[in-house]
N, C-alpha and C. Protein backbone atom coordinates (compact mmCIF):
# COMPACT_ATOMS: atom_id res chain seq x y z
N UNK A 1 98.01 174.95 97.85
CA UNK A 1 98.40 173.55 97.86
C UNK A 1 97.37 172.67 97.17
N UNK A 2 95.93 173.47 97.13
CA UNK A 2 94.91 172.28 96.45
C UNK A 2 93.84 173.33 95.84
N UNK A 3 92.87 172.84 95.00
CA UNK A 3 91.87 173.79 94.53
C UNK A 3 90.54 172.43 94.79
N UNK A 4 90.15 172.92 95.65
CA UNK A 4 88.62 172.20 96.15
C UNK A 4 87.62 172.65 95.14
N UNK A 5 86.70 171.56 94.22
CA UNK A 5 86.03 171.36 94.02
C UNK A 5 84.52 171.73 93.86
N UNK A 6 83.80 172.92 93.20
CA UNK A 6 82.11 173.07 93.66
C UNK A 6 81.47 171.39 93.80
N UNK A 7 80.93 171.02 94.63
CA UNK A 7 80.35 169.69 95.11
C UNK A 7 81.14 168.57 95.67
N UNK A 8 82.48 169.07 96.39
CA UNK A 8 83.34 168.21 97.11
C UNK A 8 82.74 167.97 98.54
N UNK A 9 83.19 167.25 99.28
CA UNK A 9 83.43 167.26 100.48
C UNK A 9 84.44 166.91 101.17
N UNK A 10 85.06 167.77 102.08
CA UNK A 10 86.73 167.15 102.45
C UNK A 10 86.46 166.28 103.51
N UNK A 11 87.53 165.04 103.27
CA UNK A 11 87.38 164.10 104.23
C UNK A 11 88.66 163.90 104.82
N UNK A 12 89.80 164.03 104.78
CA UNK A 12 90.64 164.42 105.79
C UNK A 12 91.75 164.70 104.87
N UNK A 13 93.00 164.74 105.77
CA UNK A 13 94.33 165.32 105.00
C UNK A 13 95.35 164.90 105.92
N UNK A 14 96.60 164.87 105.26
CA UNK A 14 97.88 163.76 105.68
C UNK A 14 99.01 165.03 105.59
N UNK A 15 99.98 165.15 106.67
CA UNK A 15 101.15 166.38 106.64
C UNK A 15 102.17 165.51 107.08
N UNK A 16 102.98 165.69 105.92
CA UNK A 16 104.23 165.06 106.62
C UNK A 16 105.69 165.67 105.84
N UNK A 17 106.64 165.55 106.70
CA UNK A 17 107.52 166.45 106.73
C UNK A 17 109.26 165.76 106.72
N UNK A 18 110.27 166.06 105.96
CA UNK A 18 111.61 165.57 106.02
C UNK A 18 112.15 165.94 107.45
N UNK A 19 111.80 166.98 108.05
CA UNK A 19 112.56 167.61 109.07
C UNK A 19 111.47 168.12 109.89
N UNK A 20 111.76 168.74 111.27
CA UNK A 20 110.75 168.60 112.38
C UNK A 20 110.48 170.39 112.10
N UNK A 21 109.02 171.02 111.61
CA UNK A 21 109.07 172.24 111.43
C UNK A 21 109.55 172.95 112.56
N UNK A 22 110.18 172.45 113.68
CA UNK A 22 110.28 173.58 114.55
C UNK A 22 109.00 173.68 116.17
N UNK A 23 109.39 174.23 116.99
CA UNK A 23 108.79 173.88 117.93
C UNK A 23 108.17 174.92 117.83
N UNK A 24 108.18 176.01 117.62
CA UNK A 24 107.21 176.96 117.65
C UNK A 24 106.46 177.87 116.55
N UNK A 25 107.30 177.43 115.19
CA UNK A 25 105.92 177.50 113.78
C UNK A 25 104.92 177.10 114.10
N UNK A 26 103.84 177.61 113.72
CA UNK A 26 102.45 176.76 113.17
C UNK A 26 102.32 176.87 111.88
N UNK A 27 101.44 176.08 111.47
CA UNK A 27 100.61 175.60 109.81
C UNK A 27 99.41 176.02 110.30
N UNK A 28 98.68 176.42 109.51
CA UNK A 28 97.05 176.20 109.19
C UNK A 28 96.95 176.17 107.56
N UNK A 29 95.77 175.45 107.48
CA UNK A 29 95.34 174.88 106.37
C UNK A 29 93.54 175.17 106.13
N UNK A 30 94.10 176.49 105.39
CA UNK A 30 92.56 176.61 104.99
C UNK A 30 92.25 177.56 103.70
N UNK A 31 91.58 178.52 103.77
CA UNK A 31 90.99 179.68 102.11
C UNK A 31 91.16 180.75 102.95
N UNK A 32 91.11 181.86 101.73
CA UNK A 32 90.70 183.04 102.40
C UNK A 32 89.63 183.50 103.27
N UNK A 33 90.00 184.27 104.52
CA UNK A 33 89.01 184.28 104.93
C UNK A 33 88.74 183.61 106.31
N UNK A 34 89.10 182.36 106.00
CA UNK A 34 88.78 181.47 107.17
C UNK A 34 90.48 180.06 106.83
N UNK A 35 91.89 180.77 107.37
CA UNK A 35 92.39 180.56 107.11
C UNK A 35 92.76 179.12 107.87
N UNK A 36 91.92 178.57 108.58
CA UNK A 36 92.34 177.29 109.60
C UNK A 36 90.77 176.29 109.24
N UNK A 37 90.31 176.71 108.08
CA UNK A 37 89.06 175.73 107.65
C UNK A 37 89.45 174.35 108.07
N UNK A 38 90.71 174.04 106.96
CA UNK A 38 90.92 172.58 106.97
C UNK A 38 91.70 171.94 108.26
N UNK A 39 92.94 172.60 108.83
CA UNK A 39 94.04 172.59 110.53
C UNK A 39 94.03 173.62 110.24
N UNK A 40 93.54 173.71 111.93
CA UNK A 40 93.31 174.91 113.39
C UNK A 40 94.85 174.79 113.22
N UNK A 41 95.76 176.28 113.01
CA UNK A 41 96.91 176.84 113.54
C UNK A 41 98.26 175.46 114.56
N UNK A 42 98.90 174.87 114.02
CA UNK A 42 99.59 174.34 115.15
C UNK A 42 100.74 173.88 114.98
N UNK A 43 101.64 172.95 116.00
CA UNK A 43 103.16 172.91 115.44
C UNK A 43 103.22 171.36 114.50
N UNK A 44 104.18 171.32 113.95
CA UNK A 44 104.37 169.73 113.49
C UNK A 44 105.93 169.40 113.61
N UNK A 45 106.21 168.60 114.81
CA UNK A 45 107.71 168.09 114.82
C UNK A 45 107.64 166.92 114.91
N UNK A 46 107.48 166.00 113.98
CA UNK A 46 107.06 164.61 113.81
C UNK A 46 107.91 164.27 112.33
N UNK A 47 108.80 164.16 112.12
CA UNK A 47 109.75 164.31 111.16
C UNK A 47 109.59 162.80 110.90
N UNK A 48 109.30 162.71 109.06
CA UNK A 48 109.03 161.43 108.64
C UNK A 48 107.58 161.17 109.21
N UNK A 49 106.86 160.89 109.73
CA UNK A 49 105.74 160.47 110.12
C UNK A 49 104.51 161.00 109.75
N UNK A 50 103.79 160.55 108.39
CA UNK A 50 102.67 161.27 107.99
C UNK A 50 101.90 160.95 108.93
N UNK A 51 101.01 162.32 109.23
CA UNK A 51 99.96 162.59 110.17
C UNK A 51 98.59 163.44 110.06
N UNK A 52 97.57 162.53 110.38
CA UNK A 52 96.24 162.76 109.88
C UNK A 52 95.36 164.81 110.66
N UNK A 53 95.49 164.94 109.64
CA UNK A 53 94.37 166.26 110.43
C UNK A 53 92.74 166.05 109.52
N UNK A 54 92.42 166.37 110.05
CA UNK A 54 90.52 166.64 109.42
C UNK A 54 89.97 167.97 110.66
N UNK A 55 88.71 167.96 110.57
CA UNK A 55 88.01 168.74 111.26
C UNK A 55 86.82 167.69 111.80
N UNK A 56 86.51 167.58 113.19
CA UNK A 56 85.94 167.22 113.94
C UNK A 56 84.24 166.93 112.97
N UNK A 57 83.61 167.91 113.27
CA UNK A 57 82.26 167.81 112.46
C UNK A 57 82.23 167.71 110.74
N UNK A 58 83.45 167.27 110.00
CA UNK A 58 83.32 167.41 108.82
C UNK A 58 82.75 168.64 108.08
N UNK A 59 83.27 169.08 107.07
CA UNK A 59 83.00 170.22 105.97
C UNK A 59 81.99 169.80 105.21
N UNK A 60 81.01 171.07 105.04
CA UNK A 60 79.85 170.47 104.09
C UNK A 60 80.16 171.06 102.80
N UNK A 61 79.18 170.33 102.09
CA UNK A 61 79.94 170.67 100.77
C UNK A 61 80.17 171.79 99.93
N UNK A 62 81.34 171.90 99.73
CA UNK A 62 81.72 173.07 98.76
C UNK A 62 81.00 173.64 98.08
N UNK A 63 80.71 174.81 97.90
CA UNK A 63 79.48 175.57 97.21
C UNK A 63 79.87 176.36 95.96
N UNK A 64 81.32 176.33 96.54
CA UNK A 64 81.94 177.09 95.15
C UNK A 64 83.63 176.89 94.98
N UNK A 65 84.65 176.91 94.01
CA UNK A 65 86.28 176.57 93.83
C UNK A 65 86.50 177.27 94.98
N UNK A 66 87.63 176.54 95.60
CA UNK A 66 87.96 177.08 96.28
C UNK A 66 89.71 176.81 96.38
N UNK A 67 90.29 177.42 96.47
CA UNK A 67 91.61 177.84 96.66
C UNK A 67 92.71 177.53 98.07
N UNK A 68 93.46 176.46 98.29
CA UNK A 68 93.77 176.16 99.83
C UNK A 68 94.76 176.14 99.77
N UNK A 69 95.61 176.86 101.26
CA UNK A 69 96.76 177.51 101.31
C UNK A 69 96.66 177.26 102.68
N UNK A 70 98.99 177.02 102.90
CA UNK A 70 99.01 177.33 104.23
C UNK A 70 99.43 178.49 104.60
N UNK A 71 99.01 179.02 105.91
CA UNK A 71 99.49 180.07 106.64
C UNK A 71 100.60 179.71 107.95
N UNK A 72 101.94 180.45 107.75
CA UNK A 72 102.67 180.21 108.39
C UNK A 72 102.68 180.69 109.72
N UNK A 73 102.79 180.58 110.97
CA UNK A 73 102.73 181.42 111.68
C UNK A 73 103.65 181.38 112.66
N UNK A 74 103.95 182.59 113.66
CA UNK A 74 104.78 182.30 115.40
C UNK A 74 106.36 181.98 114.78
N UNK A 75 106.78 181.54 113.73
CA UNK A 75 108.08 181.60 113.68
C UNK A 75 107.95 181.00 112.25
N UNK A 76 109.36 181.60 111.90
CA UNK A 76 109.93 180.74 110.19
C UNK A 76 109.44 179.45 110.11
N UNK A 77 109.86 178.64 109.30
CA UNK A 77 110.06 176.99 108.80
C UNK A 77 110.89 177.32 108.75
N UNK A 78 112.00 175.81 108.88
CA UNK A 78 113.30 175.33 108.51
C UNK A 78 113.98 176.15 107.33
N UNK A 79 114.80 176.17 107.25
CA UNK A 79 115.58 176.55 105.68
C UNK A 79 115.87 175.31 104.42
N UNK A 80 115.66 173.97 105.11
CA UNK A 80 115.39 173.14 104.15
C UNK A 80 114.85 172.10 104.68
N UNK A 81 114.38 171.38 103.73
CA UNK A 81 113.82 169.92 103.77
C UNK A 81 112.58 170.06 102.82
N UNK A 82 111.84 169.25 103.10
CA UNK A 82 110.44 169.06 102.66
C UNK A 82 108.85 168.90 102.84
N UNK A 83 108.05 169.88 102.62
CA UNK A 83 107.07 169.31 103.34
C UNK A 83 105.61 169.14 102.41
N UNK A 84 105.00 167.92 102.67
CA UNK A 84 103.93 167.46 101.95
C UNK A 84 102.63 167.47 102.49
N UNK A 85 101.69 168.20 101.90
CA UNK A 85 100.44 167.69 102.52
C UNK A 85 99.56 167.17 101.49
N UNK A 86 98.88 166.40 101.47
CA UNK A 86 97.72 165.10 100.73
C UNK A 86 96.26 165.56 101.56
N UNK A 87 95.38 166.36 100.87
CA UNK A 87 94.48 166.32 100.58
C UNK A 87 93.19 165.25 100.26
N UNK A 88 92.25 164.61 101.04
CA UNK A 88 91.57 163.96 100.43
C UNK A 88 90.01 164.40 100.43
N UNK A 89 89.35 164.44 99.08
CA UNK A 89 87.94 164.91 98.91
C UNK A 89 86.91 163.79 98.74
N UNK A 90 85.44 163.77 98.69
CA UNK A 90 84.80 162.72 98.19
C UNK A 90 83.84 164.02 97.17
N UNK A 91 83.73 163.38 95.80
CA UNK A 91 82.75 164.12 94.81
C UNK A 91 81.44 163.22 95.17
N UNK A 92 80.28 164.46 95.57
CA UNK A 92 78.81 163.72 95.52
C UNK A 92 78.20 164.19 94.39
């Protein structure tokens, strides 16, 4: 969904969705490896309503490109609608 930056720092991220993913999917949002870097595993049924995730202590800065993907988990997604997530970085 995004390619992070060598010398970024992530400062939060926005998920929002046409339709309610479901009560028992999760998302995580992270790289290989450490697949819940950006959102810890969880549900989103908030349909229409962009909604803020970050990580508590903030990410330090990127050391190298990095590659960010969600992982689906605990059940399918919908068969349709839409779903967006917005990424935001600061370059130091």
């Amino acid at each position: 969904i995004a390619k992070a930056q060598k010398g970024e720092s992530f400062l939060y991220g926005v998920i929002n969705s046409s339709a309610t993913l479901g009560a028992s999917a999760t998302i995580a949002i992270g790289i290989t490896g450490t697949v819940a870097k950006y959102r810890a595993a969880a549900t989103h049924t908030a349909a229409n309503v962009p909604t803020l995730f970050g990580v508590n202590a903030g990410v330090a800065t990127i050391a190298a490109e990095e590659e960010i993907f969600i992982t689906i988990a605990s059940a399918s997604l919908p068969g349709s609608g839409s779903l967006v997530v917005d990424m935001y970085f600061s370059a130091t």
